[in-house]
C-alpha atoms as a PDB file:
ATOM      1  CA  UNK A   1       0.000   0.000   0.000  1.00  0.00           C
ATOM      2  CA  UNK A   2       1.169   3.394  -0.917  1.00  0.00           C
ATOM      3  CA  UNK A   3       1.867   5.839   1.840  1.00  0.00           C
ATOM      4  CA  UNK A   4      -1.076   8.189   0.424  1.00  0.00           C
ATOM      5  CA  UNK A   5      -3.471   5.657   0.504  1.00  0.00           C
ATOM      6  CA  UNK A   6      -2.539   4.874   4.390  1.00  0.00           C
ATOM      7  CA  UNK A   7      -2.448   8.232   4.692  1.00  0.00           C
ATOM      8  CA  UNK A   8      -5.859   9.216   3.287  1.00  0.00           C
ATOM      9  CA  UNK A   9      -7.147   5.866   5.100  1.00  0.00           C
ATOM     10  CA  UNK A  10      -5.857   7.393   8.704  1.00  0.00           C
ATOM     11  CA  UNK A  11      -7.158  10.650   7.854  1.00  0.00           C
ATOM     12  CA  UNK A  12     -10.462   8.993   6.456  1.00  0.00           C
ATOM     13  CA  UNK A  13     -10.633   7.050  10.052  1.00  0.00           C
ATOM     14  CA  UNK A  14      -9.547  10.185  11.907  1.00  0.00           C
ATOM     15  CA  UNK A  15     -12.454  12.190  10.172  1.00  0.00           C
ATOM     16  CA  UNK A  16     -14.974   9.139  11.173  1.00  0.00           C
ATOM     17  CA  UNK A  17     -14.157   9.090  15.035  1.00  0.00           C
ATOM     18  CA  UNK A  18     -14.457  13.319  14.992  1.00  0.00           C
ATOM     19  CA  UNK A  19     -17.717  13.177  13.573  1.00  0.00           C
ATOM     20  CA  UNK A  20     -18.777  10.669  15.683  1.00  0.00           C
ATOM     21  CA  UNK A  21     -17.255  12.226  18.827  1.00  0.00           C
ATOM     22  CA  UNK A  22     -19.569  15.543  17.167  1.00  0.00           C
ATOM     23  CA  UNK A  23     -22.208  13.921  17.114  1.00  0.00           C
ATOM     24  CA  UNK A  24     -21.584  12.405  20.921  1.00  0.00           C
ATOM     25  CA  UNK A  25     -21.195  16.022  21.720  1.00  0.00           C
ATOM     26  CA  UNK A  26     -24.607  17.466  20.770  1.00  0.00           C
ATOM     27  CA  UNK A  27     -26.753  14.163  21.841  1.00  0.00           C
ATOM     28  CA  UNK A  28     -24.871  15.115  25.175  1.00  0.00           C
ATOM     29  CA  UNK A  29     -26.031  18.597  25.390  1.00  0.00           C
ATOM     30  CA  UNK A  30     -29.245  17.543  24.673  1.00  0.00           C
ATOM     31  CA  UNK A  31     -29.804  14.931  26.858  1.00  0.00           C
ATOM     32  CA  UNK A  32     -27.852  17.361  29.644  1.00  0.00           C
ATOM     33  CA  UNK A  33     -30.410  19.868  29.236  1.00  0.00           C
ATOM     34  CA  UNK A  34     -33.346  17.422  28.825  1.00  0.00           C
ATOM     35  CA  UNK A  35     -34.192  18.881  25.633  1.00  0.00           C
ATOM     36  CA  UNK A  36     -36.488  16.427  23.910  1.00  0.00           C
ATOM     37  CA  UNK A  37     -38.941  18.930  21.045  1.00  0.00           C
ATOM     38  CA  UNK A  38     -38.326  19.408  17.492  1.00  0.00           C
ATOM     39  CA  UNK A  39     -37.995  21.802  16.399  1.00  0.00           C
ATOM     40  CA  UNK A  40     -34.655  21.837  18.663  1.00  0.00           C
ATOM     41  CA  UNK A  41     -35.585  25.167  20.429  1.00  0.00           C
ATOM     42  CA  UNK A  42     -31.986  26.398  20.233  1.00  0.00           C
ATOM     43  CA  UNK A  43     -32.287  29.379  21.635  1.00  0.00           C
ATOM     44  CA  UNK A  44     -33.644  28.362  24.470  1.00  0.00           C
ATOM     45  CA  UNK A  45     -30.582  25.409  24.509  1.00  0.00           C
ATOM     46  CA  UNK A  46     -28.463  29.385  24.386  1.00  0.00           C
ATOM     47  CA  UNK A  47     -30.378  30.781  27.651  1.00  0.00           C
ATOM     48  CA  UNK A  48     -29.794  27.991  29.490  1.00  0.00           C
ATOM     49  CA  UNK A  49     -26.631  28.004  28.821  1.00  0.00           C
ATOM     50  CA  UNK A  50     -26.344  31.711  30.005  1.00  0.00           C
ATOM     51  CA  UNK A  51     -24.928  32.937  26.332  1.00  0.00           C
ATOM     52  CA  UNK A  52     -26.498  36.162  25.038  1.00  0.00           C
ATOM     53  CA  UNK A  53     -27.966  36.286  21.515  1.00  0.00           C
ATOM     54  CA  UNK A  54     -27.777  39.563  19.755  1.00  0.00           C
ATOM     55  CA  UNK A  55     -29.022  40.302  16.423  1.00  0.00           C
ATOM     56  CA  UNK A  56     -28.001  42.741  13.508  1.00  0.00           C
ATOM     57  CA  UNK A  57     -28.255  42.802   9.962  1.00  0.00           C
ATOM     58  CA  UNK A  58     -25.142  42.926   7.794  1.00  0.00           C
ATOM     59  CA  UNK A  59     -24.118  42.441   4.613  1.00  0.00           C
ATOM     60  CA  UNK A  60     -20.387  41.146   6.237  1.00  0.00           C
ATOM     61  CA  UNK A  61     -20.839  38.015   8.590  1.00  0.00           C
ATOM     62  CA  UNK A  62     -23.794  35.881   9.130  1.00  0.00           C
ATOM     63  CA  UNK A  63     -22.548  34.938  12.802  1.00  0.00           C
ATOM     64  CA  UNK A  64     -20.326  35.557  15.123  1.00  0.00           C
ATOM     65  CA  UNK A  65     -19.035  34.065  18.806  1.00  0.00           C
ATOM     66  CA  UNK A  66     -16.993  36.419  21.229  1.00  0.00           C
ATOM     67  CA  UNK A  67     -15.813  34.479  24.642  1.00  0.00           C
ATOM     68  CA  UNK A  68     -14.777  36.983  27.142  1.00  0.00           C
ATOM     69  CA  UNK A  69     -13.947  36.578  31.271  1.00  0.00           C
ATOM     70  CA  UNK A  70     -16.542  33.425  31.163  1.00  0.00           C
ATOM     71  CA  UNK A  71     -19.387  34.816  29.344  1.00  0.00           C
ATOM     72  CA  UNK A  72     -20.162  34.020  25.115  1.00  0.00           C
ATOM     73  CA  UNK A  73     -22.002  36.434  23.114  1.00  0.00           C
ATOM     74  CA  UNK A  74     -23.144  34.837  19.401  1.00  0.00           C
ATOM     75  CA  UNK A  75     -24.595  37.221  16.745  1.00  0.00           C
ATOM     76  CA  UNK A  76     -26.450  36.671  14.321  1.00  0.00           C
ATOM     77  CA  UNK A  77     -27.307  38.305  10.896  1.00  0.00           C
ATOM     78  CA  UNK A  78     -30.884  39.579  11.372  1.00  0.00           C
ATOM     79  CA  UNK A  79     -31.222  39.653   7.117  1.00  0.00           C
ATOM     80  CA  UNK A  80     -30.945  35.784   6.739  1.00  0.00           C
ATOM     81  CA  UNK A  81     -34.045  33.393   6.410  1.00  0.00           C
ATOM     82  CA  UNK A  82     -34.918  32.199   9.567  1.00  0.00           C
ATOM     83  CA  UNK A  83     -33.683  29.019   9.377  1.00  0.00           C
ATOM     84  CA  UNK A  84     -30.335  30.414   8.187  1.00  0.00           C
ATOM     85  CA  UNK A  85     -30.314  32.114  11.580  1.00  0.00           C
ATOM     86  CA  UNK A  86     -30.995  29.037  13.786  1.00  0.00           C
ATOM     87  CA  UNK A  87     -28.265  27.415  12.177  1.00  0.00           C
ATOM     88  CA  UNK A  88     -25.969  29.985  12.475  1.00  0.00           C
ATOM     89  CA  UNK A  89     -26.697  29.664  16.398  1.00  0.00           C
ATOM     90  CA  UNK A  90     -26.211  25.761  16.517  1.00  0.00           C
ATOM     91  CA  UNK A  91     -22.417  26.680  14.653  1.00  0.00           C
ATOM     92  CA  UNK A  92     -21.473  29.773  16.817  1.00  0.00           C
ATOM     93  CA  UNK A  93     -22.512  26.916  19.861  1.00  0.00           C
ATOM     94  CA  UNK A  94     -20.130  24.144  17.931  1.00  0.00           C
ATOM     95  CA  UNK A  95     -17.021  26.457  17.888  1.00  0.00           C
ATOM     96  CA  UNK A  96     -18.064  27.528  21.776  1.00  0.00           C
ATOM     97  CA  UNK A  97     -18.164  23.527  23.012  1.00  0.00           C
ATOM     98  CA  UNK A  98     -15.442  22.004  20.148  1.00  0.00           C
ATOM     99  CA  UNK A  99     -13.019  24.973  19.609  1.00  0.00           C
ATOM    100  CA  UNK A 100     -12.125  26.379  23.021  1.00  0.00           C
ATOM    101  CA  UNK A 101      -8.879  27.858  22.594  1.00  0.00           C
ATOM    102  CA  UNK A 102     -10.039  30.254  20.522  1.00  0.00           C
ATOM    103  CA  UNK A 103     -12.064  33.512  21.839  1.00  0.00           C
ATOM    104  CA  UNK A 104     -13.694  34.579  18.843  1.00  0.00           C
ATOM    105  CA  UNK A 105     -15.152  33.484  15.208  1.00  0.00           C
ATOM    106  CA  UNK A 106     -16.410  35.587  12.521  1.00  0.00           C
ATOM    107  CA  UNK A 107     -18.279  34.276  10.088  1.00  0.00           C
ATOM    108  CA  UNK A 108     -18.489  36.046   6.907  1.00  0.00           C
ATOM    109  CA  UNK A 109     -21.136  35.364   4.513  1.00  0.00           C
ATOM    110  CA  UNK A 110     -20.679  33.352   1.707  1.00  0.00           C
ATOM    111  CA  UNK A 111     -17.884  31.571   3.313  1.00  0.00           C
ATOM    112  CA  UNK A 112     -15.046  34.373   2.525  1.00  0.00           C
ATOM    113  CA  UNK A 113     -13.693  34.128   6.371  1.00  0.00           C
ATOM    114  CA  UNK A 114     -10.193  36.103   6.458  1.00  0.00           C
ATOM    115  CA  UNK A 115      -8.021  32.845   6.728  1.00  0.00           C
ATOM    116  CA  UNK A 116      -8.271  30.204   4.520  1.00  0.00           C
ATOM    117  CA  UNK A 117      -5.756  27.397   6.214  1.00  0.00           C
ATOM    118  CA  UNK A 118      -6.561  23.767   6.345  1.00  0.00           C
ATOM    119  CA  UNK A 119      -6.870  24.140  10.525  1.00  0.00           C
ATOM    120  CA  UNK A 120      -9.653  26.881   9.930  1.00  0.00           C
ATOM    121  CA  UNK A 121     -11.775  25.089   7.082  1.00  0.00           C
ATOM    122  CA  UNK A 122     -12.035  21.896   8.934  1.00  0.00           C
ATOM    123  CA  UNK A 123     -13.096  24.501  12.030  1.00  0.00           C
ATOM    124  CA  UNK A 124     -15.735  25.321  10.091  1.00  0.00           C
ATOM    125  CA  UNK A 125     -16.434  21.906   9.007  1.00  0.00           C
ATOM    126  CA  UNK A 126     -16.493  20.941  12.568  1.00  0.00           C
ATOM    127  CA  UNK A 127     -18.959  23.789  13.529  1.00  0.00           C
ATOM    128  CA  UNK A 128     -21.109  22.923  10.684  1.00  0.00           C
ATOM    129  CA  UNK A 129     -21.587  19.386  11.405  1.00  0.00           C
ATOM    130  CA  UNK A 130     -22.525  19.834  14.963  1.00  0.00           C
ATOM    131  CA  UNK A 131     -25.120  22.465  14.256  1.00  0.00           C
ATOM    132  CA  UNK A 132     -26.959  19.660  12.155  1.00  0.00           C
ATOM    133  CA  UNK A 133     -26.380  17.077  14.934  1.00  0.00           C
ATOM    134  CA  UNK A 134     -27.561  19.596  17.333  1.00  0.00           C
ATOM    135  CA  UNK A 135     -30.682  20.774  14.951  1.00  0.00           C
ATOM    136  CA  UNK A 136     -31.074  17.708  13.027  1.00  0.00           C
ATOM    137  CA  UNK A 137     -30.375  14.939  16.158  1.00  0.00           C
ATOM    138  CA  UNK A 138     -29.125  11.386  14.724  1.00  0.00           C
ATOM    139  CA  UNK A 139     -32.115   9.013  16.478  1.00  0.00           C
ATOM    140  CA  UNK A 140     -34.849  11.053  15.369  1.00  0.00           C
ATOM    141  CA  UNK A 141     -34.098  11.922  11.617  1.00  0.00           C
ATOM    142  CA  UNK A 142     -33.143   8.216  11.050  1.00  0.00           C
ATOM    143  CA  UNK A 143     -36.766   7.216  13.069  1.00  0.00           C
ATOM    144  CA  UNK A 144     -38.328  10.123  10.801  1.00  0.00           C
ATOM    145  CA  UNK A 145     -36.805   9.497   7.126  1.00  0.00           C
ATOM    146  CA  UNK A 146     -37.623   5.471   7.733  1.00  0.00           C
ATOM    147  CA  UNK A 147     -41.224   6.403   8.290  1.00  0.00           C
ATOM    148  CA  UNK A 148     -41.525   8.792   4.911  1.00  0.00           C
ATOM    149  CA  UNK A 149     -39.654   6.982   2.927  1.00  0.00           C
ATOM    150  CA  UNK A 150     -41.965   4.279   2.860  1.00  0.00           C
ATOM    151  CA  UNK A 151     -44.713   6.462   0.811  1.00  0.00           C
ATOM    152  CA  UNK A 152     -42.683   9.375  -0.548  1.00  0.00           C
ATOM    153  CA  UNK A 153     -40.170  10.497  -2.276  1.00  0.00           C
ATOM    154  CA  UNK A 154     -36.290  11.672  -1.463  1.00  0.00           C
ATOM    155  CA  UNK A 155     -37.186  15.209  -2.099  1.00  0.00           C
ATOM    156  CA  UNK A 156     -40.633  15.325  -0.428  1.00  0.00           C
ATOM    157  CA  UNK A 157     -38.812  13.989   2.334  1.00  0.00           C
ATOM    158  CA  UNK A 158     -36.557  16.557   2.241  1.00  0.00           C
ATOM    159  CA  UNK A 159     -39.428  19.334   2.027  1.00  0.00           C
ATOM    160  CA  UNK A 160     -41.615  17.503   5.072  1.00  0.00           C
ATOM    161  CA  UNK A 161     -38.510  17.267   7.348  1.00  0.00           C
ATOM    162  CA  UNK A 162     -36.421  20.355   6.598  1.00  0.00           C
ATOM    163  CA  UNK A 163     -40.356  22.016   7.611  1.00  0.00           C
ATOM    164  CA  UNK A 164     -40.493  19.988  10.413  1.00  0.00           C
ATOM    165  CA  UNK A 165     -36.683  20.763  12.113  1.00  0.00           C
ATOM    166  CA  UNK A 166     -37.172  24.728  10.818  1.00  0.00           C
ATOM    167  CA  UNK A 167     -33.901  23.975   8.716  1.00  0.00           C
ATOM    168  CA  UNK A 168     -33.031  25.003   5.085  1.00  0.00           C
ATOM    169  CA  UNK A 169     -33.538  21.915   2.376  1.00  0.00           C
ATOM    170  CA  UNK A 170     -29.437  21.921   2.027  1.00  0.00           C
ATOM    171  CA  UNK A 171     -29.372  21.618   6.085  1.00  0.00           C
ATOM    172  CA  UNK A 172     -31.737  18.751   6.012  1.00  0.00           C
ATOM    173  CA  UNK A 173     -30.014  16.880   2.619  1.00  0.00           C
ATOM    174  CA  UNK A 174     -26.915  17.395   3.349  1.00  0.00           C
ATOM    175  CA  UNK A 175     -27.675  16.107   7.264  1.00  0.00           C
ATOM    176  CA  UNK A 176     -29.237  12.745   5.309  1.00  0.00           C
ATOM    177  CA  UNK A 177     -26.416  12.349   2.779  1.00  0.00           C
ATOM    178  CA  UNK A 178     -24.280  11.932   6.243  1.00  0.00           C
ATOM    179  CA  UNK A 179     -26.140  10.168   8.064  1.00  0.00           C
ATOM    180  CA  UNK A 180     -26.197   7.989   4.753  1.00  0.00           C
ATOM    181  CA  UNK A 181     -29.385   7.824   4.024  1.00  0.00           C
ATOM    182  CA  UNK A 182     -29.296   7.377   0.716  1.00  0.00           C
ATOM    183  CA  UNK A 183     -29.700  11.152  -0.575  1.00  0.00           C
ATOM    184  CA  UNK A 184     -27.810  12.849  -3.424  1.00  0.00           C
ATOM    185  CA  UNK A 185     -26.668  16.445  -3.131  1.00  0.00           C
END
C-alpha cells in the first residue's frame, strides 16, 4: 500500500471518530439539558446556557461568537431566512463547546472568512456538522426518514422534514447524505 493511501485511510478514520465524537457532543447537550422537542428550540438550549444572543443585519458576517472573562455572546445576521439564523446559532454553539482555545469566530457570509488554512476550514467543518447534529439529532431523523420513505419520495422527504426541524432543504439533505441515508446532493 502506498503511503497516500494509508495516509488518506488514517485521515479517512480520523475524520470518522471526529464526527462521531460531534455527534456524541450534541446528543450530550441535549440529553444534559433534557431537551427532547423538534424543532430543537436552540435558543432556548443558548439561555440555558447563560450565552447572550444579539441580532443585527449585515451584509459582512452571518454569525459571530466572542468568549470573554466566562461569558459568550453569538450574533447573528438579522437579514438571513430564519432558518439560516438558527443554524448559524447551533455553529457559533459548535465552535463555543469544540473549539475552546479560541475567543472569537467571525463568520463572513458566503464563506469568505479572512483565513483560509486547512486548521480553519475543517473549524468550520467541525462547527457545521454539529449544528446539524444539534438541529437535526441522529435518532430522530433516522426514526423520521424510515417512516416517509416508505410512501414518498427523497425530495418530499426533504421538504416535510427540513419544515419539520425549521432547517433550510441543504441543512436537512446534506444532514441525510451523512447520516447515509441514501440522498444525493
Amino acid at each position: 500500500m502506498k503511503v497516500q493511501q494509508i495516509g488518506q485511510k488514517f485521515y479517512l478514520r480520523k475524520n470518522n471518530m471526529i464526527s462521531e465524537n460531534i455527534e456524541l457532543k450534541a446528543e450530550e447537550i441535549l440529553n444534559n439539558l433534557n431537551i427532547k422537542n423538534i424543532p430543537i428550540p436552540i435558543e432556548e438550549i443558548a439561555t440555558k446556557m447563560q450565552i447572550k444572543i444579539s441580532r443585527a443585519p449585515s451584509k459582512e458576517f452571518s454569525g459571530l461568537l466572542i468568549r470573554k472573562d466566562g461569558r459568550s455572546l453569538i450574533g447573528v445576521n438579522s437579514d438571513e431566512a430564519l432558518v439560516r439564523q438558527r443554524f448559524t446559532i447551533a455553529h457559533e454553539l459548535g465552535h463555543l463547546f469544540l473549539h475552546p482555545a479560541k475567543d472569537a469566530f467571525v463568520d463572513y457570509r458566503n464563506n469568505k472568512n479572512e483565513t483560509h488554512d486547512f486548521d480553519s476550514d475543517q473549524k468550520e467543518k467541525q462547527a457545521n456538522r454539529f449544528a446539524a447534529a444539534l438541529l437535526m439529532p441522529r435518532k430522530n431523523i433516522i426514526k423520521d426518514y424510515k417512516s416517509l420513505s416508505k410512501n414518498l419520495i427523497e425530495d418530499e422527504i426533504c421538504i416535510l422534514l427540513s419544515k419539520r426541524y425549521e432547517v433550510s432543504e441543504d441543512a436537512m439533505k446534506y444532514r441525510l447524505k451523512n447520516l447515509g441515508l441514501q440522498f444525493s446532493v
